[in-house]
N, C-alpha and C. Protein backbone atom coordinates (compact mmCIF):
# COMPACT_ATOMS: atom_id res chain seq x y z
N UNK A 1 -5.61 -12.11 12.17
CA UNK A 1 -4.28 -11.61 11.93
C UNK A 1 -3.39 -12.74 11.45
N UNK A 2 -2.54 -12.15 11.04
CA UNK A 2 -1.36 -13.33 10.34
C UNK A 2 -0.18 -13.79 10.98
N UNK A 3 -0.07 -13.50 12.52
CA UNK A 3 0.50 -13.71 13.23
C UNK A 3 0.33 -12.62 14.39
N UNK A 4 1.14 -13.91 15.38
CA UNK A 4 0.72 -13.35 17.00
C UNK A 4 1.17 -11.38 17.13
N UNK A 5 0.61 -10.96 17.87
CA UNK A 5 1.34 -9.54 18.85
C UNK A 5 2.80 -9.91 19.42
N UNK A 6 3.76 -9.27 19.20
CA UNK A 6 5.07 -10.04 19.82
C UNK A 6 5.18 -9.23 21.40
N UNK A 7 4.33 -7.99 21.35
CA UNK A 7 4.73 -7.60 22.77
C UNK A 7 3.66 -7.10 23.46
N UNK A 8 3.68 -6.22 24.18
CA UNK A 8 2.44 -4.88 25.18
C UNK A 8 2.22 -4.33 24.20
N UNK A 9 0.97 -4.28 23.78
CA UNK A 9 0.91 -2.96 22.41
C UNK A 9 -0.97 -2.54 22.58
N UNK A 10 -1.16 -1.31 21.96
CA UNK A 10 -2.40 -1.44 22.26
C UNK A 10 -3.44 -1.69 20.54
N UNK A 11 -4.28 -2.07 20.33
CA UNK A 11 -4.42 -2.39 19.12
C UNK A 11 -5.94 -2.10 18.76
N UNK A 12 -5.98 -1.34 17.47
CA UNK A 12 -7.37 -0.88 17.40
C UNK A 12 -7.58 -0.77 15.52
N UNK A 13 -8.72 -1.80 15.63
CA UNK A 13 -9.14 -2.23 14.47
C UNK A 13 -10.29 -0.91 13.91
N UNK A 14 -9.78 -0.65 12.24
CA UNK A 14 -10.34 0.32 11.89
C UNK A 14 -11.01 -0.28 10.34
N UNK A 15 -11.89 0.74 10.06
CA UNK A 15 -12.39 0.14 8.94
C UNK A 15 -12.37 1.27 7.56
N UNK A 16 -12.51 1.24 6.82
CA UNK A 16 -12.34 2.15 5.23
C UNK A 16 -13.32 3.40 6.14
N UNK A 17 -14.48 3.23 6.62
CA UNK A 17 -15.30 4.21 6.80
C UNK A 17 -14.45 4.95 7.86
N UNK A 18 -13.81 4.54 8.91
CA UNK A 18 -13.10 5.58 9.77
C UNK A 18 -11.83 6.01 8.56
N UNK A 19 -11.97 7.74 9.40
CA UNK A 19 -10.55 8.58 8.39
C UNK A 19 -9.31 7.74 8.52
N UNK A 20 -8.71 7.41 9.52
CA UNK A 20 -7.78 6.21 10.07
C UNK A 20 -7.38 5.05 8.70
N UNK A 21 -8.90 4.77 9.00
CA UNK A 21 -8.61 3.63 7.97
C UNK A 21 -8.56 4.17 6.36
N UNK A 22 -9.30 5.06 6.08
CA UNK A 22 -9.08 5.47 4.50
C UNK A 22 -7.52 5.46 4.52
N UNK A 23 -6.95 6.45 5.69
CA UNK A 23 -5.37 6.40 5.40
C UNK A 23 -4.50 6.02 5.49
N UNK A 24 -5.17 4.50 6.37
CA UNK A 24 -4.02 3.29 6.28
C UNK A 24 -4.22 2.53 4.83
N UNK A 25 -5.01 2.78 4.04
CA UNK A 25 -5.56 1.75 3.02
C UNK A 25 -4.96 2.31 2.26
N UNK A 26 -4.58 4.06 1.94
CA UNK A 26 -4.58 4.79 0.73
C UNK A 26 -2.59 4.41 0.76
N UNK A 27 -2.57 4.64 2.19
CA UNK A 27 -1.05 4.43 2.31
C UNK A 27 -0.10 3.22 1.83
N UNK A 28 -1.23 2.08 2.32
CA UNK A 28 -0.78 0.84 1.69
C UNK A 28 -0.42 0.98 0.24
N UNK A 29 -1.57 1.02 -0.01
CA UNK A 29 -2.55 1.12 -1.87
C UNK A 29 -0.78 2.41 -2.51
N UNK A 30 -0.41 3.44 -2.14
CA UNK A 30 0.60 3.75 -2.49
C UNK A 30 1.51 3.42 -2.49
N UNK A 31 1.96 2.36 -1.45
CA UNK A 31 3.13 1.55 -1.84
C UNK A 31 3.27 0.39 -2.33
N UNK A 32 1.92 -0.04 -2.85
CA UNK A 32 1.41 -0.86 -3.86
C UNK A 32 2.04 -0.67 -5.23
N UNK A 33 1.29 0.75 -5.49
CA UNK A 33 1.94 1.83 -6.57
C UNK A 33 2.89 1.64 -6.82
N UNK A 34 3.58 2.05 -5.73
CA UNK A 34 5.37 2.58 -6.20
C UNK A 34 5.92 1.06 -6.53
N UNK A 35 5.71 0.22 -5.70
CA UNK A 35 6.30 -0.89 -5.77
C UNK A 35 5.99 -1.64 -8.03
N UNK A 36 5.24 -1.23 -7.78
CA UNK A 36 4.77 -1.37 -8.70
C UNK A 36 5.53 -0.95 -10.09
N UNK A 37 5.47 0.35 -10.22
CA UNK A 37 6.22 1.35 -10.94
C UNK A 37 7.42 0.86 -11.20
N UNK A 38 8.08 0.84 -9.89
CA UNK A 38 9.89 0.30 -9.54
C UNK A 38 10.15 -0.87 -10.65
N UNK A 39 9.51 -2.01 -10.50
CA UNK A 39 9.67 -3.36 -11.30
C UNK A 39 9.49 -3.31 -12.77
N UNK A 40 7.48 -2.72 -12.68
CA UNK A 40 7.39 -3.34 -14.55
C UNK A 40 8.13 -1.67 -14.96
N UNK A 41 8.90 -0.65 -14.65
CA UNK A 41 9.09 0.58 -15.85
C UNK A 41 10.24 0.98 -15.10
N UNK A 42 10.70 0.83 -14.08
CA UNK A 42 12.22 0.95 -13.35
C UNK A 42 12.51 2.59 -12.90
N UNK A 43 11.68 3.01 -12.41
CA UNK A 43 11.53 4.33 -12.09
C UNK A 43 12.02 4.50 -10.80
N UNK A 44 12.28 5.73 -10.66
CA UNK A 44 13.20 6.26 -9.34
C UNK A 44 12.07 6.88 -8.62
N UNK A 45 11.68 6.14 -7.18
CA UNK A 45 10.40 6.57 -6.47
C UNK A 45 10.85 8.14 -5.78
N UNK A 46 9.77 9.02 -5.64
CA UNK A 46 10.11 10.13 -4.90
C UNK A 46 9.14 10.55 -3.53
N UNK A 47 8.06 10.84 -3.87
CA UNK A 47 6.95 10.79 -2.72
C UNK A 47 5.75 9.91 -3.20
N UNK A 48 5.06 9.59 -2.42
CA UNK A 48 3.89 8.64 -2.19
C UNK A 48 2.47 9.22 -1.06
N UNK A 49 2.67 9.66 -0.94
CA UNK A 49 1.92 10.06 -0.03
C UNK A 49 -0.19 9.46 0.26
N UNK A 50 -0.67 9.06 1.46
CA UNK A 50 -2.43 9.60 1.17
C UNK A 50 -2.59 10.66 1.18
N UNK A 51 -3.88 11.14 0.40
CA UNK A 51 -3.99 12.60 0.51
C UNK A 51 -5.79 12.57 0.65
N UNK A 52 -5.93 13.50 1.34
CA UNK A 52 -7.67 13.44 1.38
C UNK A 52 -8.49 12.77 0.16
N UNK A 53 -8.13 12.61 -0.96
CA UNK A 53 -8.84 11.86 -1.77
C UNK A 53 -8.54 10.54 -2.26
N UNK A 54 -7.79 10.06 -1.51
CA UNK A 54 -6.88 9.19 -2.30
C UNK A 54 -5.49 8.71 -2.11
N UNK A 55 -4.77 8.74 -3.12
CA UNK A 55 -3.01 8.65 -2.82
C UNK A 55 -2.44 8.93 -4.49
N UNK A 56 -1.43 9.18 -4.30
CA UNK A 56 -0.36 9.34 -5.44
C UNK A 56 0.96 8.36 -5.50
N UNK A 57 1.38 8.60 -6.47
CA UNK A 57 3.37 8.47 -6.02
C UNK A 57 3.70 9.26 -7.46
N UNK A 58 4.71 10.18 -6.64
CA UNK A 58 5.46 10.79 -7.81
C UNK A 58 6.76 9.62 -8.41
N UNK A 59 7.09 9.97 -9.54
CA UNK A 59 8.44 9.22 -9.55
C UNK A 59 9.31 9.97 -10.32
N UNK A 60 10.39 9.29 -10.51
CA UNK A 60 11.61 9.95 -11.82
C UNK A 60 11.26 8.72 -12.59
N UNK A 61 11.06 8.84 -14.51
CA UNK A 61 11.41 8.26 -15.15
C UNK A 61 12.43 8.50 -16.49
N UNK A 62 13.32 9.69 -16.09
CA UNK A 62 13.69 9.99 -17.30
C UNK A 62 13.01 11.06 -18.57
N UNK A 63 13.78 10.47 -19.26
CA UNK A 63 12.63 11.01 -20.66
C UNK A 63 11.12 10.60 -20.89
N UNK A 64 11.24 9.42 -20.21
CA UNK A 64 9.78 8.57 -20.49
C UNK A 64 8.88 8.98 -19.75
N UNK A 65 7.47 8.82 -20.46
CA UNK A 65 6.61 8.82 -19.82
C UNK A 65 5.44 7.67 -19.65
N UNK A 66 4.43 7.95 -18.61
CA UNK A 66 3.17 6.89 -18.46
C UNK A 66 1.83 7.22 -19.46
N UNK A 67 1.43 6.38 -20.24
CA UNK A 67 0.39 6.82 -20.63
C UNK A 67 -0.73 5.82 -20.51
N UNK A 68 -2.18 5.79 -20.86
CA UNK A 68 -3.13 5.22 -20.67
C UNK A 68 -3.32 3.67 -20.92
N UNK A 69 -2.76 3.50 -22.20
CA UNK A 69 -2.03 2.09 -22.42
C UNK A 69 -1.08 1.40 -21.58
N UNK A 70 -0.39 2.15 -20.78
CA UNK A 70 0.74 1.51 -19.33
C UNK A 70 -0.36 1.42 -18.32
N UNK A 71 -1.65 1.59 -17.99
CA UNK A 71 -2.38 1.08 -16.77
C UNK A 71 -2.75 -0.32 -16.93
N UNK A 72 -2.85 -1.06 -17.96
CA UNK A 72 -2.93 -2.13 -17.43
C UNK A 72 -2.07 -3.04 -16.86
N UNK A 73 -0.86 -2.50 -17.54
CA UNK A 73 0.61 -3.43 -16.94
C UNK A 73 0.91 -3.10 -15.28
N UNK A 74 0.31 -1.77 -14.93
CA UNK A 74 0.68 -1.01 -13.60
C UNK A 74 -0.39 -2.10 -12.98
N UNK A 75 -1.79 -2.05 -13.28
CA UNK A 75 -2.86 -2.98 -13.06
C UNK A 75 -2.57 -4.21 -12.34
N UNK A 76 -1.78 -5.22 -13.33
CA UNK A 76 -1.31 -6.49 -13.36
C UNK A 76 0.02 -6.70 -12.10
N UNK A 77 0.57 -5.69 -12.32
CA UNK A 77 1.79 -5.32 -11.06
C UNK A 77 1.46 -5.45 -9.82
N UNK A 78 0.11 -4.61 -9.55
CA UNK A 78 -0.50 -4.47 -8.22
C UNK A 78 -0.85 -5.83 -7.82
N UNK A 79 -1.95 -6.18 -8.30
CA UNK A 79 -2.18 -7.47 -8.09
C UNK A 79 -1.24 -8.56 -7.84
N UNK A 80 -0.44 -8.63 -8.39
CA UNK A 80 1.01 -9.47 -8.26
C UNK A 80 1.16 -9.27 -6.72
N UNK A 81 1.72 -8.07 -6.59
CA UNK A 81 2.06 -7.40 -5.33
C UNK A 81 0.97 -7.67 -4.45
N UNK A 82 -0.16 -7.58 -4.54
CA UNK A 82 -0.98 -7.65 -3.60
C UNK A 82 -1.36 -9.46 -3.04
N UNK A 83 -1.19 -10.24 -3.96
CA UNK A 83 -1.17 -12.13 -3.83
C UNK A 83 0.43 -12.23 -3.03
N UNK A 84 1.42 -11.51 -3.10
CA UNK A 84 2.26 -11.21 -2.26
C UNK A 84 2.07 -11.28 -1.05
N UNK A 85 1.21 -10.13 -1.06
CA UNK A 85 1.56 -9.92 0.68
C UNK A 85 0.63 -10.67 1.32
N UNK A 86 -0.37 -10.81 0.69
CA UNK A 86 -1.43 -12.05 1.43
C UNK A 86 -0.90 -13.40 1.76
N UNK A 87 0.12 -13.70 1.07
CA UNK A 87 0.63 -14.62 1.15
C UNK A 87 1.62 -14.39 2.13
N UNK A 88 1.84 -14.01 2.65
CA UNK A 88 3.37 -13.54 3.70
C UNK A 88 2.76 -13.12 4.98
N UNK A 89 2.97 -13.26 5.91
CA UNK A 89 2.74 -13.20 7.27
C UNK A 89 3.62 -11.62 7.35
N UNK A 90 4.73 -11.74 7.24
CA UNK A 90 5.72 -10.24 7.63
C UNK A 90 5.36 -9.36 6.63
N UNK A 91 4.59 -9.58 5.40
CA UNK A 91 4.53 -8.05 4.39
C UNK A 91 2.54 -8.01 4.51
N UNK A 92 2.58 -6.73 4.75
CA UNK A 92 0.89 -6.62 4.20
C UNK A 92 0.70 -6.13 5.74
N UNK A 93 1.45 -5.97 7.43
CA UNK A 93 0.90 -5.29 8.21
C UNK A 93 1.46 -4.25 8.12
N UNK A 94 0.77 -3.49 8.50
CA UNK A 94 0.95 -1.55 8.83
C UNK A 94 0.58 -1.46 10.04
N UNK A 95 1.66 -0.98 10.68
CA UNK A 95 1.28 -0.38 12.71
C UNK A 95 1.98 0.95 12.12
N UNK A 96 0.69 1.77 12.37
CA UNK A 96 1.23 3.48 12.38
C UNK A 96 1.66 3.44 13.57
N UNK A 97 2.08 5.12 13.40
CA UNK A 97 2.15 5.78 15.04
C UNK A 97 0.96 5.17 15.89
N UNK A 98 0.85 5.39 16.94
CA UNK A 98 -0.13 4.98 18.27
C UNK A 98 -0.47 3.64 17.62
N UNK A 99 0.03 2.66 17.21
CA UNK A 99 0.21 1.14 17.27
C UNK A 99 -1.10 0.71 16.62
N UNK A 100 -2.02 1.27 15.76
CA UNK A 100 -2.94 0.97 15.24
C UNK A 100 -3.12 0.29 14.07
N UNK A 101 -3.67 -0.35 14.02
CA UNK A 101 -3.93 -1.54 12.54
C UNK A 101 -5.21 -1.91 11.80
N UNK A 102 -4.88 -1.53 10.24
CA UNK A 102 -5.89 -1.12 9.90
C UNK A 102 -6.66 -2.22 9.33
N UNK A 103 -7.69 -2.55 8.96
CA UNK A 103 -8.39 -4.33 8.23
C UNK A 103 -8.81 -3.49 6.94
N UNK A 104 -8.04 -3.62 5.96
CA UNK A 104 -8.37 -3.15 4.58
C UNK A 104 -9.07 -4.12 3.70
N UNK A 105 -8.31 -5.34 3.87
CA UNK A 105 -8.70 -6.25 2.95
C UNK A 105 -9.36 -7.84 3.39
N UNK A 106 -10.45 -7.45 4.55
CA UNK A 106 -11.26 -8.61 4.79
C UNK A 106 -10.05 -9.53 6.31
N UNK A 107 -8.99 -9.11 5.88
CA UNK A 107 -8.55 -9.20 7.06
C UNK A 107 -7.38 -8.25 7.68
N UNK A 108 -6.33 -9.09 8.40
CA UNK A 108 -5.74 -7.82 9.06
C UNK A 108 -4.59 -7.40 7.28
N UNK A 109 -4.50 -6.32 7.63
CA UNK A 109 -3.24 -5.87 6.50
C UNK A 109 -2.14 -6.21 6.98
């Protein structure tokens, strides 16, 4: 982990293969997304959600739209975002409800 427990908590390490963990990962991985979206195309976030297969994020962009040629810039965003939070002790954990924490990425998120 990237820092200590600050209090009484109970803590339970999950992995991609538990449902838990697909939907702490998908959840992250969506606000990866959005975060994403927000910066390189300046879009107005709306829902994000995991969903049994996966994750989304809706957004507002106006008139504009995303097309196949904008995934690599969305691509390049994530990644940005993601050397982020690895780098940061306070961004990159997720404690859902019942205080659980998920190891998405080789270590704690």
């Amino acid at each position: 982990m990237m820092r200590p427990l600050e209090g009484d908590c109970a803590l339970q390490l999950v992995s991609f293969d538990d449902p838990e963990g697909k939907e702490t990962f998908w959840h992250s991985s969506a606000h990866m997304l959005g975060e994403a979206l927000e910066l390189e195309f300046g879009v107005d976030l709306t829902i994000g959600p995991p969903i049994e297969e996966g994750f989304y994020y809706d957004c507002h962009m106006g008139d504009a739209t995303l097309n196949e040629g904008d995934l690599a810039r969305v691509e390049k965003r994530v990644e940005k975002a993601i050397k982020v939070s690895l780098l940061s002790p306070a961004v990159g954990t997720y404690c859902a409800r019942h205080a659980r924490v998920a190891d998405s990425l080789g270590s704690c998120m």
